[in-house]
N, C-alpha and C. Protein backbone atom coordinates (compact mmCIF):
# COMPACT_ATOMS: atom_id res chain seq x y z
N UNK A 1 94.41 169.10 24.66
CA UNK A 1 95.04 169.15 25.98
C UNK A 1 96.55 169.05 25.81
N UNK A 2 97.06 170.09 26.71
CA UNK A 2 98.67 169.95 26.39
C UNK A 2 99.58 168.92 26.98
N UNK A 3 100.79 168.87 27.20
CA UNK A 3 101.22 167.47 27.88
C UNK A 3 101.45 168.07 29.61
N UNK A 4 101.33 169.22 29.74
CA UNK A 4 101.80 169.72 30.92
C UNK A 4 100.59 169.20 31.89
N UNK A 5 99.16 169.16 31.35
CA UNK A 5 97.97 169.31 32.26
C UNK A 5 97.62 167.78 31.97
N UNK A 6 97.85 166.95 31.23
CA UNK A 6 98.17 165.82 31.19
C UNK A 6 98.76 164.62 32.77
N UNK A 7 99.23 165.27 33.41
CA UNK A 7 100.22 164.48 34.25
C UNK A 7 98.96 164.80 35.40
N UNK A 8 99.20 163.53 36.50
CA UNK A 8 98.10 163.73 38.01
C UNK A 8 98.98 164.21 39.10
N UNK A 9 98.98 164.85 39.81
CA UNK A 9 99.64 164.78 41.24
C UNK A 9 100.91 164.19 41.33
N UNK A 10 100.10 163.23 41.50
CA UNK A 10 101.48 161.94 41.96
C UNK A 10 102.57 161.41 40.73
N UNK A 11 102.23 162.00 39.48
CA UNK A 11 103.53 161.91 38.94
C UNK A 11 104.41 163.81 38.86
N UNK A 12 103.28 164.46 39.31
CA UNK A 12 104.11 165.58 39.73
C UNK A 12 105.28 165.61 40.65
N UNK A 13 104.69 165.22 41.84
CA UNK A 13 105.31 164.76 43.13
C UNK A 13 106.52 164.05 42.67
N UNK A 14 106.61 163.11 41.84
CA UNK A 14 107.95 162.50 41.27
C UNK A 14 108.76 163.08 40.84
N UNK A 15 108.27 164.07 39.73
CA UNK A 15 109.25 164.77 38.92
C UNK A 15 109.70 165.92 40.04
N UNK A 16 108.69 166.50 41.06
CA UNK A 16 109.50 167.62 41.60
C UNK A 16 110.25 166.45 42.94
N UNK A 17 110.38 165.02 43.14
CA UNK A 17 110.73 164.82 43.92
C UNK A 17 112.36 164.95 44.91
N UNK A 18 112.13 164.86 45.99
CA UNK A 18 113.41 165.66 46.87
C UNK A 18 114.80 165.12 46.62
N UNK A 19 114.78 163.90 45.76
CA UNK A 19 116.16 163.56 45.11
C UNK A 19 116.44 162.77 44.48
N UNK A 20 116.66 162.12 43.56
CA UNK A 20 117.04 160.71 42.86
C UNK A 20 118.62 160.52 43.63
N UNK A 21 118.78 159.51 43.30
CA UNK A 21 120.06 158.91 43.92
C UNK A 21 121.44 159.40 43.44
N UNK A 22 122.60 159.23 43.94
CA UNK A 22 123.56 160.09 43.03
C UNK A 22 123.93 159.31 41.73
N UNK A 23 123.92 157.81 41.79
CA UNK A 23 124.05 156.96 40.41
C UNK A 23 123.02 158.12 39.46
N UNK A 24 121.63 158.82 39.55
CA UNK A 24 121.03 158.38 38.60
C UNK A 24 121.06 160.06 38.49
N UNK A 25 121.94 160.97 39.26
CA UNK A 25 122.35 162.54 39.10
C UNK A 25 122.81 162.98 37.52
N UNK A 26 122.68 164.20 37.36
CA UNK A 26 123.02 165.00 36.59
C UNK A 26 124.46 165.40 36.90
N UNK A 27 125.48 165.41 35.94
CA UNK A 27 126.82 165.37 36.32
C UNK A 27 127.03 166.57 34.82
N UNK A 28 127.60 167.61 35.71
CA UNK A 28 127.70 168.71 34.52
C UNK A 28 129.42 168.87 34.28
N UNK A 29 129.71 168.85 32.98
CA UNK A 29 130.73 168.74 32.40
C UNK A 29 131.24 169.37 31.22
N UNK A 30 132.06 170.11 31.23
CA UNK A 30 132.55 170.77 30.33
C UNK A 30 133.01 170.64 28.71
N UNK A 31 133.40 169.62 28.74
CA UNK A 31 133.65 168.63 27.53
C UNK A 31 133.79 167.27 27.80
N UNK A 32 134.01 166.48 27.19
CA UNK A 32 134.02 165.16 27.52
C UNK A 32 135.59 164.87 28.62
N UNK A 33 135.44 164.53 29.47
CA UNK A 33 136.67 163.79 30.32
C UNK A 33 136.97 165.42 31.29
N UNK A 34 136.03 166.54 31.10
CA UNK A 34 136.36 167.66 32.02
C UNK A 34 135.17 167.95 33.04
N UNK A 35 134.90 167.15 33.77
CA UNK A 35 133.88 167.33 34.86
C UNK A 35 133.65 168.51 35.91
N UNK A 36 132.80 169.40 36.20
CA UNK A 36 132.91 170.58 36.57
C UNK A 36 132.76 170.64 38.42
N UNK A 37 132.71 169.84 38.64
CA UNK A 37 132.53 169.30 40.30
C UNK A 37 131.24 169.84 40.55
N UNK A 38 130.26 170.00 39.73
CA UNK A 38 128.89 169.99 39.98
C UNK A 38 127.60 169.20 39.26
N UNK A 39 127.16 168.66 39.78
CA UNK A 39 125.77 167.45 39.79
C UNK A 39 124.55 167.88 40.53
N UNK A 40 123.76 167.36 40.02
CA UNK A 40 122.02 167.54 40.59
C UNK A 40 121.64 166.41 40.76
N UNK A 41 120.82 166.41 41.92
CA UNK A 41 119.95 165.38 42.13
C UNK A 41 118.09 165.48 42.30
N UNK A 42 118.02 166.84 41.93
CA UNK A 42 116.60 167.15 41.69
C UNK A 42 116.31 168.35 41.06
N UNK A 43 115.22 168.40 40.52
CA UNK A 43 115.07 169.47 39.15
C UNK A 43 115.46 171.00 39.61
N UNK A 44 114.74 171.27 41.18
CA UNK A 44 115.18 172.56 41.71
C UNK A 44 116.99 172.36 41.56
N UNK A 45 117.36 171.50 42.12
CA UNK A 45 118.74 171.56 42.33
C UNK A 45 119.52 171.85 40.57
N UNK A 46 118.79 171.44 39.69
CA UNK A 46 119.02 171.41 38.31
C UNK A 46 119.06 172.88 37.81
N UNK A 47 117.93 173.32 38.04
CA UNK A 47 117.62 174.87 38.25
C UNK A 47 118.28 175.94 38.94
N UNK A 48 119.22 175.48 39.60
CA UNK A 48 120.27 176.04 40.66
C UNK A 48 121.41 176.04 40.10
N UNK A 49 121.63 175.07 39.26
CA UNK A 49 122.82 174.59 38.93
C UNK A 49 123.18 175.52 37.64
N UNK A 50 122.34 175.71 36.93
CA UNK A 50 122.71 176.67 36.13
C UNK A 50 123.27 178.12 35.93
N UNK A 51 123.43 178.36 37.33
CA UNK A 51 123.79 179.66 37.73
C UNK A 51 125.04 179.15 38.30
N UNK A 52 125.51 177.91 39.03
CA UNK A 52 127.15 177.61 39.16
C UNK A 52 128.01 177.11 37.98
N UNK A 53 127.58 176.43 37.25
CA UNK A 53 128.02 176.32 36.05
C UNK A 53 128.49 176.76 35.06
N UNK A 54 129.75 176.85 34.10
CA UNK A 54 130.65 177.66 33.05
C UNK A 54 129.54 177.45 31.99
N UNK A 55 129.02 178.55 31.55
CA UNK A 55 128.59 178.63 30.18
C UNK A 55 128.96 177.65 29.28
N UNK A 56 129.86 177.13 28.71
CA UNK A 56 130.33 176.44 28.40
C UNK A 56 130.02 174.68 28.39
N UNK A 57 129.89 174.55 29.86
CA UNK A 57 129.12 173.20 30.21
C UNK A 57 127.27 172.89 29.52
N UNK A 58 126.92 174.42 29.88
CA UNK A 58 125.25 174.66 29.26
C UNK A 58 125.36 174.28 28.26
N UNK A 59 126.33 174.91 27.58
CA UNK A 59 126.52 174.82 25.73
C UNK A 59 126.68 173.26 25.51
N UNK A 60 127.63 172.73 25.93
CA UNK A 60 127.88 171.18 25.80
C UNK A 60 126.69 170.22 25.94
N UNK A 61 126.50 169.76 27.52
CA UNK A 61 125.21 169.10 27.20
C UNK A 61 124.12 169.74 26.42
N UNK A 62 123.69 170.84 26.13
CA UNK A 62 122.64 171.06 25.66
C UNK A 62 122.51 170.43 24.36
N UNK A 63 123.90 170.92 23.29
CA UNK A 63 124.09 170.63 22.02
C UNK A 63 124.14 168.68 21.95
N UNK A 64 124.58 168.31 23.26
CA UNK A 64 123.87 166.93 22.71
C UNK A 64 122.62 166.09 23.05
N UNK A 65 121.70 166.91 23.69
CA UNK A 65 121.07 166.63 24.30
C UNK A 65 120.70 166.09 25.25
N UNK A 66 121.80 166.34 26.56
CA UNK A 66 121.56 165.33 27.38
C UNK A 66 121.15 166.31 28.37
N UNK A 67 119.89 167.01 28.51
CA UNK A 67 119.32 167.95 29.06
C UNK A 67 117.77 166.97 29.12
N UNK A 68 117.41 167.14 27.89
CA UNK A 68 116.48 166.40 27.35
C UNK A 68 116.41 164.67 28.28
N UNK A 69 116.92 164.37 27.89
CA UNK A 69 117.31 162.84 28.61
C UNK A 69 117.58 162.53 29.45
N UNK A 70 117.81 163.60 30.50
CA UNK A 70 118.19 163.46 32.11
C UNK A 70 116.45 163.53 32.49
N UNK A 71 115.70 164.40 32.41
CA UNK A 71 114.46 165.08 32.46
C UNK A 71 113.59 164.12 32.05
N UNK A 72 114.05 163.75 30.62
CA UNK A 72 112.70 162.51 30.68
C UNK A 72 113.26 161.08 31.52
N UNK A 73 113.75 161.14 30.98
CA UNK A 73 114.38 159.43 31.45
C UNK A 73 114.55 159.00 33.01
N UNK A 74 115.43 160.22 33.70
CA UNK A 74 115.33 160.05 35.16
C UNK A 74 114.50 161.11 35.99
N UNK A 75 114.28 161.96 35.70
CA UNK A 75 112.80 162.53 36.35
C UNK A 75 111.37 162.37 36.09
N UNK A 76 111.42 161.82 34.50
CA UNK A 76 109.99 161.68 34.40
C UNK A 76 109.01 162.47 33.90
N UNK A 77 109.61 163.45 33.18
CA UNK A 77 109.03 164.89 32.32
C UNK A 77 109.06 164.52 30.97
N UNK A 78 108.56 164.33 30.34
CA UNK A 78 108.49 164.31 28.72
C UNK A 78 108.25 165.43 28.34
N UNK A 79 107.17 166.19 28.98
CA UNK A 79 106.52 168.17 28.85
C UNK A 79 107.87 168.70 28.96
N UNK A 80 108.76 168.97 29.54
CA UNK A 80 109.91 169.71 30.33
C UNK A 80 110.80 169.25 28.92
N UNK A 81 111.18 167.99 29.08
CA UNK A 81 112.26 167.43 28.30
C UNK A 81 112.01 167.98 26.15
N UNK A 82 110.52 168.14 26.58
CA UNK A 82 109.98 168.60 24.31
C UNK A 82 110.32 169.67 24.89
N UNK A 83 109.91 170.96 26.11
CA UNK A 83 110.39 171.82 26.04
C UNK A 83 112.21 172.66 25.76
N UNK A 84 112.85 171.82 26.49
CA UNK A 84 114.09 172.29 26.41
C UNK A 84 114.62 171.89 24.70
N UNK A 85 114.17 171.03 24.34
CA UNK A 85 114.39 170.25 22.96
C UNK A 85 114.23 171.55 22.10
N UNK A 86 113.56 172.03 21.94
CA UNK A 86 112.63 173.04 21.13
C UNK A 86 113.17 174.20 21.55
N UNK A 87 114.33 174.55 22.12
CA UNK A 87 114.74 175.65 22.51
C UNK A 87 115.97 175.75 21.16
N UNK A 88 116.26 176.97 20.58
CA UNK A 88 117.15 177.59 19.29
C UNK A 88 118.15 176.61 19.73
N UNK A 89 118.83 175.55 19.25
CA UNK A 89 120.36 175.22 19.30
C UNK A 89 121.33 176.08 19.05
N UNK A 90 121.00 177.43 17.84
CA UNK A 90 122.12 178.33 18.34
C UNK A 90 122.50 179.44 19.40
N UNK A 91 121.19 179.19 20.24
CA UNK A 91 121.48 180.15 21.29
C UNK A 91 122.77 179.47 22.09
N UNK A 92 123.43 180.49 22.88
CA UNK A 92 124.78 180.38 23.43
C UNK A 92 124.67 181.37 25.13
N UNK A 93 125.86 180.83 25.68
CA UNK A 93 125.94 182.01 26.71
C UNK A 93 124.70 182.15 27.60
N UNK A 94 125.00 183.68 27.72
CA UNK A 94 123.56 184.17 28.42
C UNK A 94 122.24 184.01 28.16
N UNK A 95 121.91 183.79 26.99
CA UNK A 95 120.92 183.63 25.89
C UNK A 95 120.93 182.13 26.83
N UNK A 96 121.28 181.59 25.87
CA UNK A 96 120.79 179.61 26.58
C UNK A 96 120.65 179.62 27.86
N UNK A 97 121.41 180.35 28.79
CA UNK A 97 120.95 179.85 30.63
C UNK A 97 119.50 180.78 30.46
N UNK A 98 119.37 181.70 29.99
CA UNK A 98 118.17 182.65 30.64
C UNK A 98 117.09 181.54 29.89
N UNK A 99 117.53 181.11 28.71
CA UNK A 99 115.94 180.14 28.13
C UNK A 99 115.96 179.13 28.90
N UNK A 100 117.06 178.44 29.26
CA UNK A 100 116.87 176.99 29.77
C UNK A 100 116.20 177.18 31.44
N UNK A 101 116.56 178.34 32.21
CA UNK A 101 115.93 178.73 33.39
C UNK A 101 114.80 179.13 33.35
N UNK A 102 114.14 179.72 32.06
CA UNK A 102 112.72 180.34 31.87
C UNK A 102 112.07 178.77 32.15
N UNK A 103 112.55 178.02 30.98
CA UNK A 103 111.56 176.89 31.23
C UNK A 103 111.56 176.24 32.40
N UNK A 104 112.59 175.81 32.76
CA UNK A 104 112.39 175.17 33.76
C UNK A 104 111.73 175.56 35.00
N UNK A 105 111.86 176.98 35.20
CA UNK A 105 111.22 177.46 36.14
C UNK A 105 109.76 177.96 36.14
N UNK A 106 109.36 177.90 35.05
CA UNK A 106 107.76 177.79 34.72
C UNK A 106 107.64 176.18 34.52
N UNK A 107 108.23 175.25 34.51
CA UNK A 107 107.47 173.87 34.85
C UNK A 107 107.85 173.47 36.14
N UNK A 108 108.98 173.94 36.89
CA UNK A 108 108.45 173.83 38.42
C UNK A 108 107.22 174.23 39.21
N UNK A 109 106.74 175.43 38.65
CA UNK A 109 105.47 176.17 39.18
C UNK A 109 104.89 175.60 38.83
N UNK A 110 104.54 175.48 37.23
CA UNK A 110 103.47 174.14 37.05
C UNK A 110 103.13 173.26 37.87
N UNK A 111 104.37 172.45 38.08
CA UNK A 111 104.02 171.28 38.77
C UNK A 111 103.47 171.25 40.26
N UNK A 112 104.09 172.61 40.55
CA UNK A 112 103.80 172.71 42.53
C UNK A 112 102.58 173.61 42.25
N UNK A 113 102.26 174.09 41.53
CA UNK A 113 100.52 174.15 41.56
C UNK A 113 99.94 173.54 41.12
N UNK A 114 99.77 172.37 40.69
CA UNK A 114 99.29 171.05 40.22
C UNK A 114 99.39 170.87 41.80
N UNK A 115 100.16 170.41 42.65
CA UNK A 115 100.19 169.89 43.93
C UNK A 115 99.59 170.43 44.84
N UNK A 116 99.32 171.88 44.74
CA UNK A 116 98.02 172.53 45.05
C UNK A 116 96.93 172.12 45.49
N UNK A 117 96.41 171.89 44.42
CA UNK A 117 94.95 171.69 43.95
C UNK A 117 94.62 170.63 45.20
């Protein structure tokens, strides 16, 4: 069994939930001390965000992983969070938003058809 079909409902419902607080947001940033005036507060909104965001910012958090660690730690995905992990570190650019949006947007569906059922 994989980790995706693993999870019940109600920790679906969490991870797709309608917002975490802004303390516990995703704050996207360009390099360290260059903040891009855009933050998420839920995975769709995360998923959104990647299309306002400088290439550049993708590249940054990704390479340190704090993609991974927003996802598990404050949403509650461990499935989502091995996924993005496991994505090429040298992808760049267009390449990294189109993978990091593939996944994520096949574990949103996941999860809201899990909520389905």
């Amino acid at each position: 069994m994989t980790g995706e079909n693993k999870i019940n409902p109600k920790i679906a419902k969490n991870i797709l939930q309608e917002s975490v607080s802004k303390e516990k947001a995703f704050y996207f940033f360009k390099n360290f001390g260059q903040y891009t005036g855009n933050f998420a507060v839920s995975l769709e909104e995360f998923y959104e965000m990647m299309d306002k965001v400088p290439p550049q910012s993708l590249e940054f958090h990704f390479l340190r992983g704090d993609f991974e660690k927003w996802i598990r730690e404050v949403l509650g995905d461990p499935y989502l969070a091995a996924q993005i992990g496991s994505i090429n570190r040298s992808l760049k650019n267009k390449k990294l938003k189109a993978m990091l949006k593939r996944k994520i947007r096949r574990r949103i569906n996941q999860l809201k058809k899990l909520l389905k059922r």
